[in-house]
Protein backbone atom coordinates (compact mmCIF):
# COMPACT_ATOMS: atom_id res chain seq x y z
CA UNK A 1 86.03 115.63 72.98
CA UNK A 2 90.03 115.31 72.46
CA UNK A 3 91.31 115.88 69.10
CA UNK A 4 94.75 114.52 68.16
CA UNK A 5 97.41 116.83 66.00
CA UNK A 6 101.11 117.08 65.42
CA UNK A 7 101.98 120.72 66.73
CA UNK A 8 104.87 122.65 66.64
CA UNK A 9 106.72 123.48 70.23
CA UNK A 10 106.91 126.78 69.62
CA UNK A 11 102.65 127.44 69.23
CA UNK A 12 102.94 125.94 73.33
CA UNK A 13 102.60 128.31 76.23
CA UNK A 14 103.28 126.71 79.49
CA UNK A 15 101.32 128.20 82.25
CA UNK A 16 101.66 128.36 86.03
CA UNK A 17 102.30 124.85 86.86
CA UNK A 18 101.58 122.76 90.26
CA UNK A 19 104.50 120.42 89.29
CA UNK A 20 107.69 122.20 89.02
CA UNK A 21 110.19 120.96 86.11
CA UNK A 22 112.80 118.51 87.23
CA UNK A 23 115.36 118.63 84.25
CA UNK A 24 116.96 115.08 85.19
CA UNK A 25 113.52 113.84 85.14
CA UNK A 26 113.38 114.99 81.21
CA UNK A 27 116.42 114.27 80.41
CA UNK A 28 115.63 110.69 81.00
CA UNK A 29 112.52 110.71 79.33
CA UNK A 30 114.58 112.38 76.05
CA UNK A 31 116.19 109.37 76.20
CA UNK A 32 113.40 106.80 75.82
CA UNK A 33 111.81 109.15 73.00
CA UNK A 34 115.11 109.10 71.62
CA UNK A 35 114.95 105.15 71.37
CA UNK A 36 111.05 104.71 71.13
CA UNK A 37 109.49 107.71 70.35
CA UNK A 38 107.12 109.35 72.33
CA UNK A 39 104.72 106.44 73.66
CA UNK A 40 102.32 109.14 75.12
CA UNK A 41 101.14 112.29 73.63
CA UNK A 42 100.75 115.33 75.85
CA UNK A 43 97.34 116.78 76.22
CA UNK A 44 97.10 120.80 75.48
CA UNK A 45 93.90 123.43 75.29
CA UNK A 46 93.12 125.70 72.63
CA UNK A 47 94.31 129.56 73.85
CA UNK A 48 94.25 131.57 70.69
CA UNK A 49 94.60 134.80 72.43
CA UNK A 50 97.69 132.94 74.44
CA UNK A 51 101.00 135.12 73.96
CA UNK A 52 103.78 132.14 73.23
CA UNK A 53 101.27 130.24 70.14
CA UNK A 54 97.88 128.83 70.14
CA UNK A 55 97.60 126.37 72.86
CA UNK A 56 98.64 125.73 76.42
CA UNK A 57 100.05 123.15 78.32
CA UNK A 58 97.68 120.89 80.63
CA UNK A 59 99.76 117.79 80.97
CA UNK A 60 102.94 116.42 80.05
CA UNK A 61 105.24 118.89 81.07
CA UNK A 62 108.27 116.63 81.17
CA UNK A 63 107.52 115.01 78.21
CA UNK A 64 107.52 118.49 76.09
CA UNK A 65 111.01 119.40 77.60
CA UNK A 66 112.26 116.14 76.53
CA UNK A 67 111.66 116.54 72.99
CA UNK A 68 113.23 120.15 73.32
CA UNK A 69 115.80 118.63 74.55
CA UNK A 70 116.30 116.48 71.42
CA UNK A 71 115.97 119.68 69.55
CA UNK A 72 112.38 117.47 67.80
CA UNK A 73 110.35 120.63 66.41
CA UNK A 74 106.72 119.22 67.06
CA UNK A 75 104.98 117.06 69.22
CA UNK A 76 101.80 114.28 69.18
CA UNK A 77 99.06 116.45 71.67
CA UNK A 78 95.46 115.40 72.47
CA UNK A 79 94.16 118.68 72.34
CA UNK A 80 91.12 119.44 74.17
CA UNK A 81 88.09 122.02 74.86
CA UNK A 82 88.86 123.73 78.04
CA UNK A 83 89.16 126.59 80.24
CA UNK A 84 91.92 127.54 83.05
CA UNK A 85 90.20 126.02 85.49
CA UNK A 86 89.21 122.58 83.52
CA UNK A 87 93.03 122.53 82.62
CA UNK A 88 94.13 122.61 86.19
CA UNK A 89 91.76 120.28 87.63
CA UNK A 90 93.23 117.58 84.47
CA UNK A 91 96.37 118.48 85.51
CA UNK A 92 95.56 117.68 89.21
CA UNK A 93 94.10 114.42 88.39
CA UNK A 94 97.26 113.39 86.15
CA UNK A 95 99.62 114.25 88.82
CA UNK A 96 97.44 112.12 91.55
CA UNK A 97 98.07 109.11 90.09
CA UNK A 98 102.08 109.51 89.80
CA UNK A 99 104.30 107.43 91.93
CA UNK A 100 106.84 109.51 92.79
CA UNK A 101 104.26 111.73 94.89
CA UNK A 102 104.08 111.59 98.35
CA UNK A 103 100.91 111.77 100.51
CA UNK A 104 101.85 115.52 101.35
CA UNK A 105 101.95 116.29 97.69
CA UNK A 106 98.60 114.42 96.99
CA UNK A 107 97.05 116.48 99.57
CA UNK A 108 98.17 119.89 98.47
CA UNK A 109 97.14 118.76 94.62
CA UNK A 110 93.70 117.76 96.87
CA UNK A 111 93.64 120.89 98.92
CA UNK A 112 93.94 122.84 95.07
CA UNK A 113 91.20 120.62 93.64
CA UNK A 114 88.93 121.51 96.43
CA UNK A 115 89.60 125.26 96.02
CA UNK A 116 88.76 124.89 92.19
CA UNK A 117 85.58 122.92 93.19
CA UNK A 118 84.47 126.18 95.89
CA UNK A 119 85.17 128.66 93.12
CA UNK A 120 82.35 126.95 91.16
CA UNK A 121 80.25 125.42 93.87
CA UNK A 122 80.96 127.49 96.59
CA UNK A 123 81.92 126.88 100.29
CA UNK A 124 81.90 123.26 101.69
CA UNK A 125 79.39 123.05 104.10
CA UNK A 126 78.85 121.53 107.05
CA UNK A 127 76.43 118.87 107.91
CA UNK A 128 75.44 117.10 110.69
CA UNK A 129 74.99 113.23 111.21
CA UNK A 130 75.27 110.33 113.38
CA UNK A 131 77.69 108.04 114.25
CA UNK A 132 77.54 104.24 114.86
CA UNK A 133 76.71 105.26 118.71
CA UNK A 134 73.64 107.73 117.41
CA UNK A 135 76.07 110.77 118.86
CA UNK A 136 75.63 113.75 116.35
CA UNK A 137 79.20 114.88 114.58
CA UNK A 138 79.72 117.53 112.18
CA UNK A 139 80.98 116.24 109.22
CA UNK A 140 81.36 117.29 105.66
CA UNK A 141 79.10 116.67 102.75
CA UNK A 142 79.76 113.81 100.32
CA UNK A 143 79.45 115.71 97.23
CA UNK A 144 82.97 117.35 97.27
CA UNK A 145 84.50 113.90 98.28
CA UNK A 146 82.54 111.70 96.01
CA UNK A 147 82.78 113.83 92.85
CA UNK A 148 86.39 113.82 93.67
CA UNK A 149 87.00 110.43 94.18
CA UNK A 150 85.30 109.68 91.15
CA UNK A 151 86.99 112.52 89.35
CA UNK A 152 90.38 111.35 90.42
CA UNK A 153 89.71 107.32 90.66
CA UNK A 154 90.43 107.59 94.88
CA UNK A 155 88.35 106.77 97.51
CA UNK A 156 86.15 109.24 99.36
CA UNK A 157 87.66 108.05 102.50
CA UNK A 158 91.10 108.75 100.68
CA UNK A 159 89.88 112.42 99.79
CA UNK A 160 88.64 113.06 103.14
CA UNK A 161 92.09 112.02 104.53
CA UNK A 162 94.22 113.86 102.62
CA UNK A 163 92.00 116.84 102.47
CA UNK A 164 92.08 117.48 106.33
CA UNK A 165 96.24 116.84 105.67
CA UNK A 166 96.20 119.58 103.29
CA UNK A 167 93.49 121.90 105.52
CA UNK A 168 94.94 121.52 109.08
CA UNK A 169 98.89 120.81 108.84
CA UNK A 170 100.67 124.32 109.25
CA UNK A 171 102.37 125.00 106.52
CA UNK A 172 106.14 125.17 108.32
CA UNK A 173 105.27 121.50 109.62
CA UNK A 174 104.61 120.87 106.28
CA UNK A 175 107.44 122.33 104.77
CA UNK A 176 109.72 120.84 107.46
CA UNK A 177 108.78 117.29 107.17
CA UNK A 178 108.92 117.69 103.21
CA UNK A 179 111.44 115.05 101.86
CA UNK A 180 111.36 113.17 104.72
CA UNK A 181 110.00 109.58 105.97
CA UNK A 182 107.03 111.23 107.53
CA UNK A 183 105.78 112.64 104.50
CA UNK A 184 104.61 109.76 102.99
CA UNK A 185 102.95 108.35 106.39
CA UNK A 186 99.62 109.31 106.31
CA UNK A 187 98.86 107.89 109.89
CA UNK A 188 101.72 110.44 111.01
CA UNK A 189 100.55 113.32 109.32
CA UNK A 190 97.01 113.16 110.49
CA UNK A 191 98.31 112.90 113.61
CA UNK A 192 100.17 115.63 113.17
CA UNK A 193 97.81 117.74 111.60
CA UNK A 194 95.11 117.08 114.71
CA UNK A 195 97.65 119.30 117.13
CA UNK A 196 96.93 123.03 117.49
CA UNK A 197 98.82 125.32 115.64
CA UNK A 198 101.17 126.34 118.45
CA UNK A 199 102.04 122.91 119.05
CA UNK A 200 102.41 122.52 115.22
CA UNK A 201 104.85 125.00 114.91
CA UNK A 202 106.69 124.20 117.61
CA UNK A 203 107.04 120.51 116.04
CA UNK A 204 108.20 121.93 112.91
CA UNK A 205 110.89 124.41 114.44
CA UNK A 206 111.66 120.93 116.86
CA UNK A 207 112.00 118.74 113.48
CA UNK A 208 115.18 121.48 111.94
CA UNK A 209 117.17 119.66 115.27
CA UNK A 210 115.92 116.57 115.53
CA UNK A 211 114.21 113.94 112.76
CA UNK A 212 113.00 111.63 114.86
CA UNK A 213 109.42 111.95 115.65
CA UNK A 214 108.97 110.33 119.19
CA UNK A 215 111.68 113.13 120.24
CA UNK A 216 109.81 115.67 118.63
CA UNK A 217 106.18 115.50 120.41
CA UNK A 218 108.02 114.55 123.71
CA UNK A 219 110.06 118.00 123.12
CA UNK A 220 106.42 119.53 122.54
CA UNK A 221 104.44 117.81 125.19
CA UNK A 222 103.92 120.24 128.14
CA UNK A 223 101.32 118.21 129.83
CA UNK A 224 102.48 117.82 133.43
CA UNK A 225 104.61 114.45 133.88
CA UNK A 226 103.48 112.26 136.72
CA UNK A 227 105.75 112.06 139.79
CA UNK A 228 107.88 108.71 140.24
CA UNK A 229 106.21 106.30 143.04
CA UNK A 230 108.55 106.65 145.87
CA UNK A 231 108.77 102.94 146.81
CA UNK A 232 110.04 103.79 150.60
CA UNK A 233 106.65 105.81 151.12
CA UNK A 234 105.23 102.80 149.35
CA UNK A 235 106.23 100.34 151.54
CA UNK A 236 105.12 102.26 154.98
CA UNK A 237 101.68 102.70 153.19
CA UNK A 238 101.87 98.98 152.64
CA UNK A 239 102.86 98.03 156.64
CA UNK A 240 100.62 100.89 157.87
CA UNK A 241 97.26 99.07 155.78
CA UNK A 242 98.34 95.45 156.88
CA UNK A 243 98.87 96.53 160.38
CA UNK A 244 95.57 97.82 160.23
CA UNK A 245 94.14 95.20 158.97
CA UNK A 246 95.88 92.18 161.38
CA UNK A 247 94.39 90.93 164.59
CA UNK A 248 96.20 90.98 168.37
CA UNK A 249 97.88 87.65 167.81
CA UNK A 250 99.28 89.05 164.18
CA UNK A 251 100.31 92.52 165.57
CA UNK A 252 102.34 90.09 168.66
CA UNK A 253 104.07 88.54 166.40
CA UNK A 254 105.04 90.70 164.14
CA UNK A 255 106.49 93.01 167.59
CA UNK A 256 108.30 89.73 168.48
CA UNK A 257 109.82 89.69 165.35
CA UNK A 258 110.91 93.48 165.11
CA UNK A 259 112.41 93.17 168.57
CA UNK A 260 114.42 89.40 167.18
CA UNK A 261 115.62 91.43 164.30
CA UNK A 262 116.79 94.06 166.14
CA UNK A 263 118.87 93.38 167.98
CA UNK A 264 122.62 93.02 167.56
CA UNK A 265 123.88 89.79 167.25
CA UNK A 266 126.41 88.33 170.38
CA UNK A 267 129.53 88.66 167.61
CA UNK A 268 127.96 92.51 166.69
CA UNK A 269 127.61 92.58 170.86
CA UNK A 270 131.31 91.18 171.13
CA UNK A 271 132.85 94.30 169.03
């Protein structure tokens, strides 16, 4: 149960966050509290034996630097009854639903989720069922991905996605394709995170030279490339198997017209 109050910025410890401060990003919001007021309040957890005051930060970051900014001693908090790892998975479920995110971000704020989930659940565990076919396929079980969906407001298929994102992409392909195109294509990431790790690091040293992704697993791709037809030896495989196949009359003819086409003509004769 959330319980509103006025509190003073200095009783607010801010704790290790997952979403690092971006000061233009506050200053902007100063702005609008500046004009409006503060539309939304920030949401906080009891922490009396907390070093900076009485509560900590869960959400809202940006929001508290903004009024610091404007130099406004307190601020409107929901404040609520929870531990570290309540606040963190609130703070992972606010951050989910943010624009600005890409699908590499929601999958590391999935990846921490699920490691908050193990802690108190324990290990993921394998299962084993049957596809459409009736082939058996390991897969995961539904609890993590359905609690989280509902948890978060995703789909389970969304969870699942960005979960093997967060749990197979190396983290220097990760960290190379970070503020680019790619890292908000989800279809290119899971690609990319279904190539073994060699290959994955290779792509990621490949992407510091070159952006462009076709370039990048063509760079990588060591499979033997298939020789070029040669279309001379083609066509004598081609004469050899319709020779083979014509009758005496054919094979005359054809003779005939070798020996016509041979020969030089009277001007050819003439020089």
């Amino acid at each position: 149960m959330a319980e509103f109050k006025s509190l003073s910025l200095s009783k607010i410890s801010i704790s290790t966050r997952l979403r690092n401060l971006d000061e233009d990003l506050a200053r902007v919001i100063s702005g609008s509290i500046a004009e409006y007021g503060l539309m939304n309040p920030i949401t906080v957890r009891a922490t009396p034996r907390a070093k900076a005051g009485s509560y900590t930060l869960i959400a809202g970051l940006h929001r508290l630097r903004a009024t610091e900014l404007l130099a406004i001693e307190t601020i409107d908090c929901f404040v609520l009854k929870a531990d570290q790892a309540d606040a963190q998975l609130l703070e992972i479920a606010e951050n989910l639903h943010r624009n600005e995110l890409s699908v590499i971000d929601r999958a590391v704020a999935v990846l921490k989720y699920r490691e908050l989930w193990e802690e108190r659940h324990g290990k993921i565990q394998k299962i084993s069922a049957r596809n459409p076919k009736g082939q058996v396929v390991p897969s995961e079980s539904h609890g993590f991905s359905d609690h989280t969906a509902k948890r978060l407001g995703l789909h389970p298929k969304t969870i699942k996605r960005l979960s093997q994102i967060a749990l197979n992409l190396h983290a220097d392909l990760r960290s190379a394709v970070k503020g680019t195109e790619i890292a908000d294509n989800q279809s290119t990431l899971l690609k990319l995170s279904r190539l073994e790790p060699v290959k994955q690091k290779q792509a990621a040293a490949a992407f510091k030279q070159e952006p462009d992704l076709k370039m990048v697993l063509t760079a990588i791709d060591d499979r033997p490339k298939p020789k070029r037809p040669d279309p001379e030896a083609k066509a004598f495989s081609d004469l050899v198997n319709a020779w083979q196949r014509a009758g005496t009359e054919t094979r005359q003819r054809f003779c005939d017209y070798i020996v016509r086409t041979d020969q030089p003509s009277q001007m050819e004769a003439a020089e």
